[in-house]
N, C-alpha and C. Protein backbone atom coordinates (compact mmCIF):
# COMPACT_ATOMS: atom_id res chain seq x y z
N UNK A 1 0.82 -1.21 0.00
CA UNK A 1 0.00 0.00 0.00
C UNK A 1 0.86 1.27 0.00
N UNK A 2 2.05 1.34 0.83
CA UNK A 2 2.72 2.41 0.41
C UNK A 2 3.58 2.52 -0.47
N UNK A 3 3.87 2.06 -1.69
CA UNK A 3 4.39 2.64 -2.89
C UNK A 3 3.77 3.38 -3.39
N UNK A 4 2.39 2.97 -3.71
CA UNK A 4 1.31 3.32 -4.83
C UNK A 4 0.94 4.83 -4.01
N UNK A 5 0.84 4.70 -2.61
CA UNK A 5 0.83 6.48 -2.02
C UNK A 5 2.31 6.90 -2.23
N UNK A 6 3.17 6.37 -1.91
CA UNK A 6 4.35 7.83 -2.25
C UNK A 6 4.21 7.95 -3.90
N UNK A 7 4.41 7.06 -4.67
CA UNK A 7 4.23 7.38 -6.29
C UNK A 7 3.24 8.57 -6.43
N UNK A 8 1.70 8.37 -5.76
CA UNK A 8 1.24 9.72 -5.58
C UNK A 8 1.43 11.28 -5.34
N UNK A 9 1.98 10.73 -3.82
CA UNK A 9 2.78 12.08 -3.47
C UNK A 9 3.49 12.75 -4.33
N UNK A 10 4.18 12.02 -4.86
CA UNK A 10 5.17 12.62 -5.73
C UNK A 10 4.40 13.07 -6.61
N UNK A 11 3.90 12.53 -7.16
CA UNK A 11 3.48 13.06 -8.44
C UNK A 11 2.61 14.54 -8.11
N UNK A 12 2.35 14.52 -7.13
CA UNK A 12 1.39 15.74 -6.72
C UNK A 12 2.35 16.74 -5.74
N UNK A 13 3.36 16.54 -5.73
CA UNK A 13 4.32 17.48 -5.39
C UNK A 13 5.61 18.03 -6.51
N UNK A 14 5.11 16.94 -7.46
CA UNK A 14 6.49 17.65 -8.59
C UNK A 14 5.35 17.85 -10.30
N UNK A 15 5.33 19.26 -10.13
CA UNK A 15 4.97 19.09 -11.42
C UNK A 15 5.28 18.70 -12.61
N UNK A 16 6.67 18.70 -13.08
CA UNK A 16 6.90 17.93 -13.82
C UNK A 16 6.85 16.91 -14.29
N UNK A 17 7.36 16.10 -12.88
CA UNK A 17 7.04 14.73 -13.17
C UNK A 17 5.14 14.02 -13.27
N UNK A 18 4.30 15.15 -12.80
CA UNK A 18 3.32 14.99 -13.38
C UNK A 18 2.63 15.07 -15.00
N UNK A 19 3.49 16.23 -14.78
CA UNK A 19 2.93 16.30 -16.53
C UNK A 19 3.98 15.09 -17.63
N UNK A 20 4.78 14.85 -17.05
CA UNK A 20 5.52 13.99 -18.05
C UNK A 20 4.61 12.33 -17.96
N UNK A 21 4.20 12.43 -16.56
CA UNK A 21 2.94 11.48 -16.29
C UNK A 21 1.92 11.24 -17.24
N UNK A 22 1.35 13.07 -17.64
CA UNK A 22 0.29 12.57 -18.34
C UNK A 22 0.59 12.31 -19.74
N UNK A 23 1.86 13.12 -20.47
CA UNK A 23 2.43 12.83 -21.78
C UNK A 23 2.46 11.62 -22.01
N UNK A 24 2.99 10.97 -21.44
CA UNK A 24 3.60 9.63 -21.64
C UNK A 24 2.45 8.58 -21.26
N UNK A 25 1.01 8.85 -20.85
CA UNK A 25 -0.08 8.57 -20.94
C UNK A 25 -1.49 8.69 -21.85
N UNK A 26 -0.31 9.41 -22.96
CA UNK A 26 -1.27 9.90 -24.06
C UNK A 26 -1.89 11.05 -24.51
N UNK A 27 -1.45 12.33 -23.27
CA UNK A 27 -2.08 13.05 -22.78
C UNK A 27 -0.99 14.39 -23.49
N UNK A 28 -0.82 14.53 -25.06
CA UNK A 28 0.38 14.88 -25.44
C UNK A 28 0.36 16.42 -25.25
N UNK A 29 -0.82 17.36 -24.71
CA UNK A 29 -1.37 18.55 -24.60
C UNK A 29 -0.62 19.18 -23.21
N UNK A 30 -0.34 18.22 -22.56
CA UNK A 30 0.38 18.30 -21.33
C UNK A 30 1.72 18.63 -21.14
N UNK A 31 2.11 18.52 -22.48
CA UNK A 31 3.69 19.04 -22.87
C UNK A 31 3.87 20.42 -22.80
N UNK A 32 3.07 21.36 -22.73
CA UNK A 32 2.67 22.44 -23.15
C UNK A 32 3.32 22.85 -21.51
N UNK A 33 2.51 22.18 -20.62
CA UNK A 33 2.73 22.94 -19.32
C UNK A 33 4.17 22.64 -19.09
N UNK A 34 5.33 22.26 -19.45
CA UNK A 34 6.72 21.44 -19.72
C UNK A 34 7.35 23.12 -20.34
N UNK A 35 6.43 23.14 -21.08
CA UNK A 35 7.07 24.20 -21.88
C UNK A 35 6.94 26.09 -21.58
N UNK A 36 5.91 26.00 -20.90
CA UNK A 36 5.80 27.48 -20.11
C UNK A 36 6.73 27.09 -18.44
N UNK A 37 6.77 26.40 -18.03
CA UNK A 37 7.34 26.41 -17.04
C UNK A 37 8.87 26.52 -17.59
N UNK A 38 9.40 25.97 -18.36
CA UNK A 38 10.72 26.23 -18.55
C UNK A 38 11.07 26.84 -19.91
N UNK A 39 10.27 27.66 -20.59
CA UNK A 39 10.78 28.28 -22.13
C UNK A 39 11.75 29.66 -21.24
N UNK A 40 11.30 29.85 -20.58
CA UNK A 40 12.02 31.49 -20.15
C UNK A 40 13.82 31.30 -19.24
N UNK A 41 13.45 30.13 -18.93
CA UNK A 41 15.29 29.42 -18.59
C UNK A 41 16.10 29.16 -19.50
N UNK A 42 15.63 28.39 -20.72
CA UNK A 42 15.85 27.93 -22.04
C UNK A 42 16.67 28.76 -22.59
N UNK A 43 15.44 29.87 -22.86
CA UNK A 43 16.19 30.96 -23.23
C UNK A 43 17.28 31.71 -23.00
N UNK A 44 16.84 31.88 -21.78
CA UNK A 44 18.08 32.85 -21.33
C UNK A 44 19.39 31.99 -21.08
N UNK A 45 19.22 30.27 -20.77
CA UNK A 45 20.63 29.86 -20.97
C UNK A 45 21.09 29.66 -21.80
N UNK A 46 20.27 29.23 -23.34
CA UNK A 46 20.69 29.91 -24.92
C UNK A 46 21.40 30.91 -25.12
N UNK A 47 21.00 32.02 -24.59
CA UNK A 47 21.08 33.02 -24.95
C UNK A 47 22.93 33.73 -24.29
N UNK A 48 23.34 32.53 -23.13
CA UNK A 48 24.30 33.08 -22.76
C UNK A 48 25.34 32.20 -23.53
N UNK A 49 25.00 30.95 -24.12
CA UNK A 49 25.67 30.12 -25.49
C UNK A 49 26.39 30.82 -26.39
N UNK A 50 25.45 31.79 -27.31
CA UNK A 50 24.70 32.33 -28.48
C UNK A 50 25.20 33.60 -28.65
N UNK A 51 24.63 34.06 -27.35
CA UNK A 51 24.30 35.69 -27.46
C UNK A 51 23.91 36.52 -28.45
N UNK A 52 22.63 35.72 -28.89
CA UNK A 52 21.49 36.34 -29.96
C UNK A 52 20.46 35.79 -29.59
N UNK A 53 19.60 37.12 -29.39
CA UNK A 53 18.12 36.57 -28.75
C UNK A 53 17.25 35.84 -29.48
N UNK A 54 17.46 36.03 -31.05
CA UNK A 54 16.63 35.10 -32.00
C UNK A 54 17.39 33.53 -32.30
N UNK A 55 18.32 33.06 -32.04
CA UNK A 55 19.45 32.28 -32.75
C UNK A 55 18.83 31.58 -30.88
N UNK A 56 19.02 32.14 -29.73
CA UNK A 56 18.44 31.37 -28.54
C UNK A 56 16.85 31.01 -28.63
N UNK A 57 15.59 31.76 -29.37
CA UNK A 57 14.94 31.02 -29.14
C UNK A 57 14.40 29.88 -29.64
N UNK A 58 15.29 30.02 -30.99
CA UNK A 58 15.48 28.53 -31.89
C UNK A 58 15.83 27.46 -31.04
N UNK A 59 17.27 27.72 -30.56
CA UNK A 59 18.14 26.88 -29.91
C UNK A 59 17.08 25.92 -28.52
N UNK A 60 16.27 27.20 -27.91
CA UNK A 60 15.22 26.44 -26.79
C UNK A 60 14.19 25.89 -27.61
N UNK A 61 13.73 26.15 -28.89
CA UNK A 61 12.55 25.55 -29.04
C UNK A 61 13.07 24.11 -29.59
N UNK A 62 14.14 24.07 -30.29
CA UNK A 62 14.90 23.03 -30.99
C UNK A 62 15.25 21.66 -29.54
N UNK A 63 15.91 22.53 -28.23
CA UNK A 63 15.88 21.70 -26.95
C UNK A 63 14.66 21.27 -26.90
N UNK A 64 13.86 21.60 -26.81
CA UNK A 64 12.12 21.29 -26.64
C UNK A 64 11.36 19.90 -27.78
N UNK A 65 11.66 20.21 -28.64
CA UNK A 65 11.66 19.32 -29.99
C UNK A 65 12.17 18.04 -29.62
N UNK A 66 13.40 18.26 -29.24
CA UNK A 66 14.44 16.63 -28.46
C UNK A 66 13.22 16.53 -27.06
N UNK A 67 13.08 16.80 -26.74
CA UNK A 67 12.62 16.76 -25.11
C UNK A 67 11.51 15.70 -25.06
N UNK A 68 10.65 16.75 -26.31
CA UNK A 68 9.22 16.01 -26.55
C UNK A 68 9.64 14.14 -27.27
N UNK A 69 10.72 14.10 -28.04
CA UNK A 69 11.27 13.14 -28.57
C UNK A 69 11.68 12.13 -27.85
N UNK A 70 12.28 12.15 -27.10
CA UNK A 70 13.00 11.45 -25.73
C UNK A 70 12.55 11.37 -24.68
N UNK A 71 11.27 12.08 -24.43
CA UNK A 71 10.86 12.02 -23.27
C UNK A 71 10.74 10.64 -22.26
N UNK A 72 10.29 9.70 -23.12
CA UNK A 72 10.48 8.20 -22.06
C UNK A 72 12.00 7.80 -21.98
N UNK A 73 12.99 8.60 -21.99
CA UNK A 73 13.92 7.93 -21.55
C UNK A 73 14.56 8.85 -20.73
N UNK A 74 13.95 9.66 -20.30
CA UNK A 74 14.08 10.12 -19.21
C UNK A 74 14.27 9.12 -17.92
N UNK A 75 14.76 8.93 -16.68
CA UNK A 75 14.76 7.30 -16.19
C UNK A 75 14.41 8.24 -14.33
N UNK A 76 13.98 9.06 -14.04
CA UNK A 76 14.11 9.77 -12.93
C UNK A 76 15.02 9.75 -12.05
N UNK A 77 16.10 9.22 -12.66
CA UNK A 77 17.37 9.19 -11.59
C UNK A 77 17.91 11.05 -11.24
N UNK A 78 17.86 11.57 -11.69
CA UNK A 78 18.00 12.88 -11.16
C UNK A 78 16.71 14.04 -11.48
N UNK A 79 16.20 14.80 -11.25
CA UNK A 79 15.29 15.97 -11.35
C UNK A 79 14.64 16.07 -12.94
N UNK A 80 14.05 16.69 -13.31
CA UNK A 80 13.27 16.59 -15.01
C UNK A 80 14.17 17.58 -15.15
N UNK A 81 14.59 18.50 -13.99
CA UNK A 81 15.22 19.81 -15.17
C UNK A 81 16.48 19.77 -14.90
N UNK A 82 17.34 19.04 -14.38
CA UNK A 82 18.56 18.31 -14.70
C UNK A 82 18.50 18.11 -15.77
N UNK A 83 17.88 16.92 -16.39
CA UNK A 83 18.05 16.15 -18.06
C UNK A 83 17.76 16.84 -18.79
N UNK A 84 16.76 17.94 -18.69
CA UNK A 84 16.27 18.73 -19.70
C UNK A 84 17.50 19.87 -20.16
N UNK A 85 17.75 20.29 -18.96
CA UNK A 85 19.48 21.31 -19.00
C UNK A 85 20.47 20.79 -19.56
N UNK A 86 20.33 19.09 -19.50
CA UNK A 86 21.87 18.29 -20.15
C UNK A 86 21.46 17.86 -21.41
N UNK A 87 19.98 18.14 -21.91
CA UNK A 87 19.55 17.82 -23.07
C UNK A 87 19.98 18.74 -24.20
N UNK A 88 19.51 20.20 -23.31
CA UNK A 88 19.38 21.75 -24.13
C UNK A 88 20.96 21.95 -24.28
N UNK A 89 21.57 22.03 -23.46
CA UNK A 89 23.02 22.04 -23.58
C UNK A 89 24.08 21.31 -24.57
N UNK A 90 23.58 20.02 -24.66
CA UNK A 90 24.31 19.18 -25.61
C UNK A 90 23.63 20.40 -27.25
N UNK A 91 22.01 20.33 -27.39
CA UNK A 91 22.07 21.06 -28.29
C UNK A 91 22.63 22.35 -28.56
N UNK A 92 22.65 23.07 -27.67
CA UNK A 92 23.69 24.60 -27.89
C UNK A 92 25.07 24.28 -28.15
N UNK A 93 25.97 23.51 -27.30
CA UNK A 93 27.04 22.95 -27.59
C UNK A 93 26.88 22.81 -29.28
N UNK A 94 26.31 21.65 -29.63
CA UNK A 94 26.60 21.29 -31.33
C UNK A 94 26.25 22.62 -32.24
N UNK A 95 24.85 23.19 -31.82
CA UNK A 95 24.84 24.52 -32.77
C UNK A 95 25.96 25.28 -33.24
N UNK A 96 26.83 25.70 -31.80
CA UNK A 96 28.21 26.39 -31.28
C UNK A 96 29.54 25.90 -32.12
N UNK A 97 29.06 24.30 -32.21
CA UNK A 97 30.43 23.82 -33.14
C UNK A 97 30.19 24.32 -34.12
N UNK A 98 28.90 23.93 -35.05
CA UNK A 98 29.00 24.24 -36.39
C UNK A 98 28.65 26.12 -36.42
N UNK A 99 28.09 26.80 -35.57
CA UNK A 99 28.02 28.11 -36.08
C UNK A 99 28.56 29.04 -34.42
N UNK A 100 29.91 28.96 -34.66
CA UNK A 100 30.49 29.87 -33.67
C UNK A 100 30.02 30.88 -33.39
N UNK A 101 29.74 31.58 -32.07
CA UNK A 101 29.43 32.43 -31.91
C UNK A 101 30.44 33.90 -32.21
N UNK A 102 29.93 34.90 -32.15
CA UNK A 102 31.17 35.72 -32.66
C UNK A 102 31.31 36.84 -30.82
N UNK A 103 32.93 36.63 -30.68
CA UNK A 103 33.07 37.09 -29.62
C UNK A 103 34.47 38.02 -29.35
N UNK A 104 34.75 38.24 -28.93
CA UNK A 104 35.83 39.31 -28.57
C UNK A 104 36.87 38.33 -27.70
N UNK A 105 37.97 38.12 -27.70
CA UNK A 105 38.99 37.25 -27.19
C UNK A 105 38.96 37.57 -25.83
N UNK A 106 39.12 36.35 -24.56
CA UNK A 106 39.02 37.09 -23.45
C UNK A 106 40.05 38.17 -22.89
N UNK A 107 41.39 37.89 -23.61
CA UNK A 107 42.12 38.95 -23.38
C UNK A 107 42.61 40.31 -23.66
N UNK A 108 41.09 40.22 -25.06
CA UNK A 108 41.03 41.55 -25.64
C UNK A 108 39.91 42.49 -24.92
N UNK A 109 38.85 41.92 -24.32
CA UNK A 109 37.86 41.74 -23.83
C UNK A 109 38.06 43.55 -22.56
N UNK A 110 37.57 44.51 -22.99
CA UNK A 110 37.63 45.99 -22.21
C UNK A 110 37.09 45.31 -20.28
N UNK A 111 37.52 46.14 -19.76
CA UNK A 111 37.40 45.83 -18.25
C UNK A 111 35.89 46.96 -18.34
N UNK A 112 34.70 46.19 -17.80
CA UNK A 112 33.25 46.20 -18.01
C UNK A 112 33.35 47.60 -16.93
N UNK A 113 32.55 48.80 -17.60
CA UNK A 113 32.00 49.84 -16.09
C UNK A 113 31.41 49.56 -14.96
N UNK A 114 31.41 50.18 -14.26
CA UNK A 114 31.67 49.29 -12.46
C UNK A 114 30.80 50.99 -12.08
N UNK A 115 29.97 50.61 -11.46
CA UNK A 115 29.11 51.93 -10.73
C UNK A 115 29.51 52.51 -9.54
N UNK A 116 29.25 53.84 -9.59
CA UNK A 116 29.82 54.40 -8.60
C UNK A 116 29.30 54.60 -7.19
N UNK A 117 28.27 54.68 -6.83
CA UNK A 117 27.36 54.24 -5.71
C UNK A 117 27.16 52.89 -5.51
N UNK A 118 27.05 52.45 -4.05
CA UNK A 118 27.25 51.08 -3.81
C UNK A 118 25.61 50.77 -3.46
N UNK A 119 24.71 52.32 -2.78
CA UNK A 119 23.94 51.58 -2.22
C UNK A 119 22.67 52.52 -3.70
N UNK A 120 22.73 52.35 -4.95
CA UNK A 120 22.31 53.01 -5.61
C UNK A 120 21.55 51.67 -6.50
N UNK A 121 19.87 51.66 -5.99
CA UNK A 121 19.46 50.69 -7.20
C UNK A 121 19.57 50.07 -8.26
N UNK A 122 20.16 51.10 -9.40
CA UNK A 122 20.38 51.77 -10.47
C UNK A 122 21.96 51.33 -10.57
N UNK A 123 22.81 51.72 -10.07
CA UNK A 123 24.12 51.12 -9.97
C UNK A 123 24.12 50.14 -9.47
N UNK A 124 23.54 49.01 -9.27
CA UNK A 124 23.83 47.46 -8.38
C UNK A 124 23.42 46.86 -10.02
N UNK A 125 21.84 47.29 -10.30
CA UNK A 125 21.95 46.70 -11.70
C UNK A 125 22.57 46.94 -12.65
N UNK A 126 23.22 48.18 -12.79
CA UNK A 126 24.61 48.70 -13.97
C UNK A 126 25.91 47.24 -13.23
N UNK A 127 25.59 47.34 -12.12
CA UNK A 127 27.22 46.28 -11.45
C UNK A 127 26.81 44.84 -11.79
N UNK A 128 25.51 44.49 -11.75
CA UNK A 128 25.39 43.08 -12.10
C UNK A 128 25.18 42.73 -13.87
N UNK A 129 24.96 43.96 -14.86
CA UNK A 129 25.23 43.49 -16.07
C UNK A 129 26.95 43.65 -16.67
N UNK A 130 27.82 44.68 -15.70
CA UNK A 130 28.88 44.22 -15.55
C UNK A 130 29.80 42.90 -15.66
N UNK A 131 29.37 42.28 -14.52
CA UNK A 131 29.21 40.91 -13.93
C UNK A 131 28.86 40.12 -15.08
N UNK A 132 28.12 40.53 -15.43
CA UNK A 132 27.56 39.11 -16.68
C UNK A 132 28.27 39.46 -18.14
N UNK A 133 28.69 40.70 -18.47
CA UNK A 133 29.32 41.10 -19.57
C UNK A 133 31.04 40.06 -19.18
N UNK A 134 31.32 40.74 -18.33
CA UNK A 134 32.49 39.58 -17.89
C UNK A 134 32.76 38.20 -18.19
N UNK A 135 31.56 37.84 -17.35
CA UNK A 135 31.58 35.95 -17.45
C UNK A 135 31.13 35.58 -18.77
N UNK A 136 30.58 36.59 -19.65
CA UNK A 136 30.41 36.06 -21.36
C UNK A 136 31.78 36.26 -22.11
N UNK A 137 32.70 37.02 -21.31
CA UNK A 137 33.81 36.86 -21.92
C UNK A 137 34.55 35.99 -22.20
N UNK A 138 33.91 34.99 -20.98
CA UNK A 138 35.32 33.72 -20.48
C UNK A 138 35.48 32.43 -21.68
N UNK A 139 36.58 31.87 -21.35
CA UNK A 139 36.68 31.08 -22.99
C UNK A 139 35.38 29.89 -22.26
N UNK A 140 34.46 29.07 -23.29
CA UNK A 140 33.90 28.72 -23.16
C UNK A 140 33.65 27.49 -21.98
N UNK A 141 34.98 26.65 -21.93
CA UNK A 141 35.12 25.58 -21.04
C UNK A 141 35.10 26.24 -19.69
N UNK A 142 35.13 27.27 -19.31
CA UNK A 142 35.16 28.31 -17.97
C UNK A 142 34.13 28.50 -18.23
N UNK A 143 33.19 29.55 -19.21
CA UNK A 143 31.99 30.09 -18.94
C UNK A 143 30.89 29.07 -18.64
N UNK A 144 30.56 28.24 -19.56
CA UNK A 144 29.54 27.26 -19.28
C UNK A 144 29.53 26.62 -18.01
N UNK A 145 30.31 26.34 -16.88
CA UNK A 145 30.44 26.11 -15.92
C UNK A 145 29.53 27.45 -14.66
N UNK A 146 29.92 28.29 -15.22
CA UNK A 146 29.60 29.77 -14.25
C UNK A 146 28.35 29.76 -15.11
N UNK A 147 27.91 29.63 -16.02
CA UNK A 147 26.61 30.20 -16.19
C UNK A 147 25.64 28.88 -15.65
N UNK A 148 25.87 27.67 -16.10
CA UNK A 148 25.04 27.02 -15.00
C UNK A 148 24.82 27.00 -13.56
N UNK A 149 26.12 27.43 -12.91
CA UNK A 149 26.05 27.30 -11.22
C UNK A 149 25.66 28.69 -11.01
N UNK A 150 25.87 29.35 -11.30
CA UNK A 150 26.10 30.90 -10.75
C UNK A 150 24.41 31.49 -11.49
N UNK A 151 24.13 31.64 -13.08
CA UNK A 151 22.70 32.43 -13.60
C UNK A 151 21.77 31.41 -13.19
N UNK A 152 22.03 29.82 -13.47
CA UNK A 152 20.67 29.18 -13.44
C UNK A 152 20.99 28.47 -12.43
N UNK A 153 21.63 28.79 -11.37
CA UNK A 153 21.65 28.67 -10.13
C UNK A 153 21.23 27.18 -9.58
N UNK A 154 22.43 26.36 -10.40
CA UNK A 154 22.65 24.59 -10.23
C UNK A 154 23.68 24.52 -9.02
N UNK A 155 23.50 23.31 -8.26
CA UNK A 155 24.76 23.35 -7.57
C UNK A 155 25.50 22.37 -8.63
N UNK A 156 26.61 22.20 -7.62
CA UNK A 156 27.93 21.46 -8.14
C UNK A 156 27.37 20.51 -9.59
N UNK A 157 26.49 19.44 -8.07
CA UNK A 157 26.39 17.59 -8.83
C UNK A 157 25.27 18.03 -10.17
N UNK A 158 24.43 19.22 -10.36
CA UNK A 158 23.68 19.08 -11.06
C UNK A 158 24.63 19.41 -12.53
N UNK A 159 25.64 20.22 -12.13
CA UNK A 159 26.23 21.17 -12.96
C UNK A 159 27.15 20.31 -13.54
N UNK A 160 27.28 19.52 -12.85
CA UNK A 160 28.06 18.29 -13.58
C UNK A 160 27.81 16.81 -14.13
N UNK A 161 26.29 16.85 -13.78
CA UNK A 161 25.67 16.15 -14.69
C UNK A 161 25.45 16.57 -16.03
N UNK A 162 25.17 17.70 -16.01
CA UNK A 162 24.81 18.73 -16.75
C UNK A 162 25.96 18.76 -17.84
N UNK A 163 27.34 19.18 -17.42
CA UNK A 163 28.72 18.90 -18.08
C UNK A 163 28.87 17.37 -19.00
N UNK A 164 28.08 16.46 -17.92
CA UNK A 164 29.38 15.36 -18.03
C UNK A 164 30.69 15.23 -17.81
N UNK A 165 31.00 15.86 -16.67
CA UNK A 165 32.03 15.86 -16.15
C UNK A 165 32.08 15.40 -14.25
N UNK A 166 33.27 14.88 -14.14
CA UNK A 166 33.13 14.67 -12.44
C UNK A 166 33.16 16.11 -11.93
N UNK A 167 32.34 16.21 -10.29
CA UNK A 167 32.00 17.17 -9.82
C UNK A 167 33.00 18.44 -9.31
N UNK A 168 34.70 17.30 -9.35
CA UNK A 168 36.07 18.05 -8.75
C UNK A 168 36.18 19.10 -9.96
N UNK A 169 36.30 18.44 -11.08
CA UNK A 169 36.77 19.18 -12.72
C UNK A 169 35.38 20.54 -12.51
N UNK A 170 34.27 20.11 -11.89
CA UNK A 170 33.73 21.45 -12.29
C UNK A 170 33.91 22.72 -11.07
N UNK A 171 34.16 22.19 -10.20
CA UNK A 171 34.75 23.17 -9.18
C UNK A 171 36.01 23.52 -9.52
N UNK A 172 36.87 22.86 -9.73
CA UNK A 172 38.29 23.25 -10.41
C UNK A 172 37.92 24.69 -11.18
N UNK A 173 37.10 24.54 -13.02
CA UNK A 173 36.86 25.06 -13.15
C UNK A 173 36.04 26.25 -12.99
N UNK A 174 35.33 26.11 -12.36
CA UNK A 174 34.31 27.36 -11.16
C UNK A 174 35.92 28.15 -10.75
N UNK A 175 36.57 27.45 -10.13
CA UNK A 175 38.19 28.33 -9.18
C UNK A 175 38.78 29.06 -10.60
N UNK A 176 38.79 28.23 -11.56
CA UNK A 176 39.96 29.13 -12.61
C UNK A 176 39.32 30.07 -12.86
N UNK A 177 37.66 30.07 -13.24
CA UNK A 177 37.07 31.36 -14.02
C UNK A 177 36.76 32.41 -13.16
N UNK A 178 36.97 32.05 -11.81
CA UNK A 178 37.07 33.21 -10.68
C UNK A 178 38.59 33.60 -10.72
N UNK A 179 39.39 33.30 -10.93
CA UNK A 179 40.69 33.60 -10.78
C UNK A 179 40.66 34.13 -12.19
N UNK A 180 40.82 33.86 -13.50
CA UNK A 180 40.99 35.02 -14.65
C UNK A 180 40.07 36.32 -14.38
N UNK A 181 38.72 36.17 -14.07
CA UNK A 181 38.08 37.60 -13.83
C UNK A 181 38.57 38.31 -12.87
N UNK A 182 39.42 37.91 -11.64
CA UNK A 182 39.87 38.56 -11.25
C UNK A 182 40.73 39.59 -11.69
N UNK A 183 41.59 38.38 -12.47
CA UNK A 183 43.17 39.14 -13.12
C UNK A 183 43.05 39.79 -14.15
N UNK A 184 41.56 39.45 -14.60
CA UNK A 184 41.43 40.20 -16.20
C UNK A 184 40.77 41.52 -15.62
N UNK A 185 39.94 41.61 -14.80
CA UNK A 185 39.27 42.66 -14.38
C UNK A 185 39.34 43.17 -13.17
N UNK A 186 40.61 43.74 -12.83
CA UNK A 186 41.05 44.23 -11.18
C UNK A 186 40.22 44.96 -10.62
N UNK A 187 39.26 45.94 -11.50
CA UNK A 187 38.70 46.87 -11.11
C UNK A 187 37.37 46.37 -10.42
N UNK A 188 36.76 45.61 -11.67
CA UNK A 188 35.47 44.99 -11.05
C UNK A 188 35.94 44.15 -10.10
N UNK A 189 36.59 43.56 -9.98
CA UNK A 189 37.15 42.45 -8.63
C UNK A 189 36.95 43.33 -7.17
N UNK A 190 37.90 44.80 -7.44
CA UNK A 190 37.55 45.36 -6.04
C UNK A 190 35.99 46.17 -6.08
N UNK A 191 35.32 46.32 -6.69
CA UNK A 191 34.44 47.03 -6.77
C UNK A 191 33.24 46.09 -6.17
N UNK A 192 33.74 44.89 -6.55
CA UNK A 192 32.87 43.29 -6.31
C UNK A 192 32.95 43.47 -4.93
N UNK A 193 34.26 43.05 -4.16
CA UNK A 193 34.67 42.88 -3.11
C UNK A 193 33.97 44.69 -2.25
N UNK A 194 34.09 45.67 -2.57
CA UNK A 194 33.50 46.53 -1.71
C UNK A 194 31.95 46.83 -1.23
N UNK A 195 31.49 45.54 -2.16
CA UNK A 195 30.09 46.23 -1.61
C UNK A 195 29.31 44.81 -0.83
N UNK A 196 28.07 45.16 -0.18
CA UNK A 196 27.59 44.93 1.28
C UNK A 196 27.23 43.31 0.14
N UNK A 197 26.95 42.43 1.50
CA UNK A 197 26.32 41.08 1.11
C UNK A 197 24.80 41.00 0.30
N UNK A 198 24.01 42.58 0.37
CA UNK A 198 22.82 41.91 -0.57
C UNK A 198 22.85 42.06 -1.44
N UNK A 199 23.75 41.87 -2.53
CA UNK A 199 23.93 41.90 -3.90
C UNK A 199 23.46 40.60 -4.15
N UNK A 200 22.83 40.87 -5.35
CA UNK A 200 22.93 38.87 -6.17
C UNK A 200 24.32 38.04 -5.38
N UNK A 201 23.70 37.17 -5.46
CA UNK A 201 24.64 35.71 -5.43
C UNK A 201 25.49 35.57 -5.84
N UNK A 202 25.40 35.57 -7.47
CA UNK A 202 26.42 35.34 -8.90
C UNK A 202 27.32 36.27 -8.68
N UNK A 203 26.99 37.50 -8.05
CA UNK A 203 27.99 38.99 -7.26
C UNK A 203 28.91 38.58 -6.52
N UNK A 204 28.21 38.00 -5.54
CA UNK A 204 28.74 37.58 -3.88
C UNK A 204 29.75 36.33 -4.48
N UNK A 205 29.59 35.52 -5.07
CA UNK A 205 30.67 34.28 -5.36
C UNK A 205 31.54 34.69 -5.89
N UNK A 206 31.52 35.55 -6.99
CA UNK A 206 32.64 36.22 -7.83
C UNK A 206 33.50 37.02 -6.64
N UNK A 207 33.38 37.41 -5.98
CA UNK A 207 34.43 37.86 -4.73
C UNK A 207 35.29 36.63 -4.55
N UNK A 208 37.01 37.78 -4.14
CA UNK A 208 37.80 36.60 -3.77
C UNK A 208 37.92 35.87 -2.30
């Protein structure tokens, strides 16, 4: 008697795994709710691939396309939006091989404006697109690491499922791409380091 109630529970505590419930029950309209819950992540982690807002929402609808495709082999050994992130990713990755994105070398790469008020609304968000102008600089095997843990806010093991990589190699890398932004960008480094703890997260980690 208690499998058939936790199988419940679950299902009525994870939406996902509900709606992939009813897909995979025939219920193919149900994909839909799959797809407003996560088109706006998609995107924007496309979009830090890419960095073209039209070329990302291909890239998420194209993840979506595989998703709907594969969906029973999904096996629930980790979260729906684990696999779905290591799904979308493999596709941005291959897009990326065959159509490089066009980028500025990280060592050519200008040291990003840094605001001059610390406790200034207006300057925290000028300091956090800073911050992200930065980490789009980084050569890719660094950035993709920071944009999963740090924007779409994975820990380690997800981020390295996510990779395909063991969890040390992605902390390793997490340490190097904090250590070049440092050295590449002294300014934002102390500017990082001077201001109070309620900044974003992705702020607060980038400190040394």
């Amino acid at each position: 008697m208690n499998a058939p109630t936790t199988q419940i529970e679950q299902l009525a505590a994870d939406p996902d795994l509900q709606a992939v419930a009813r897909v995979l029950a025939g219920e193919v309209e149900a994909f839909e709710l799959i797809v407003r819950r996560w088109q706006t992540p998609l995107i924007n982690m496309a979009w830090r691939y890419c960095r073209d807002r039209h070329r990302a929402e291909e890239l998420a609808q194209e993840a979506f396309v595989r998703a709907w495709r594969g969906l029973a082999s999904w096996r629930q050994e980790s979260a729906f939006s684990t696999w779905l992130f290591a799904l979308a990713a493999n596709v941005f990755r291959s897009d990326l091989k065959r159509f490089p994105a066009v980028s500025v070398p990280f060592e050519e790469a200008a040291e990003p404006s840094t605001a001059a008020r610390q406790h200034d609304i207006l300057s925290e968000a000028q300091l956090c697109e800073s911050v992200r102008s930065a980490v789009l600089a980084l050569p890719q095997r660094y950035r993709e690491p920071v944009v999963l843990f740090y924007f779409q806010e994975m820990d380690v093991d997800q981020t390295a499922r996510i990779m395909k990589l063991p969890p040390g190699t992605v902390k390793a890398r997490l340490s190097r791409a904090r250590d070049l932004l440092r050295q590449r960008f002294p300014q934002l480094g102390r500017t990082l380091a001077a201001h109070p703890s309620g900044l974003l997260a992705t702020q607060k980690e980038l400190q040394p």
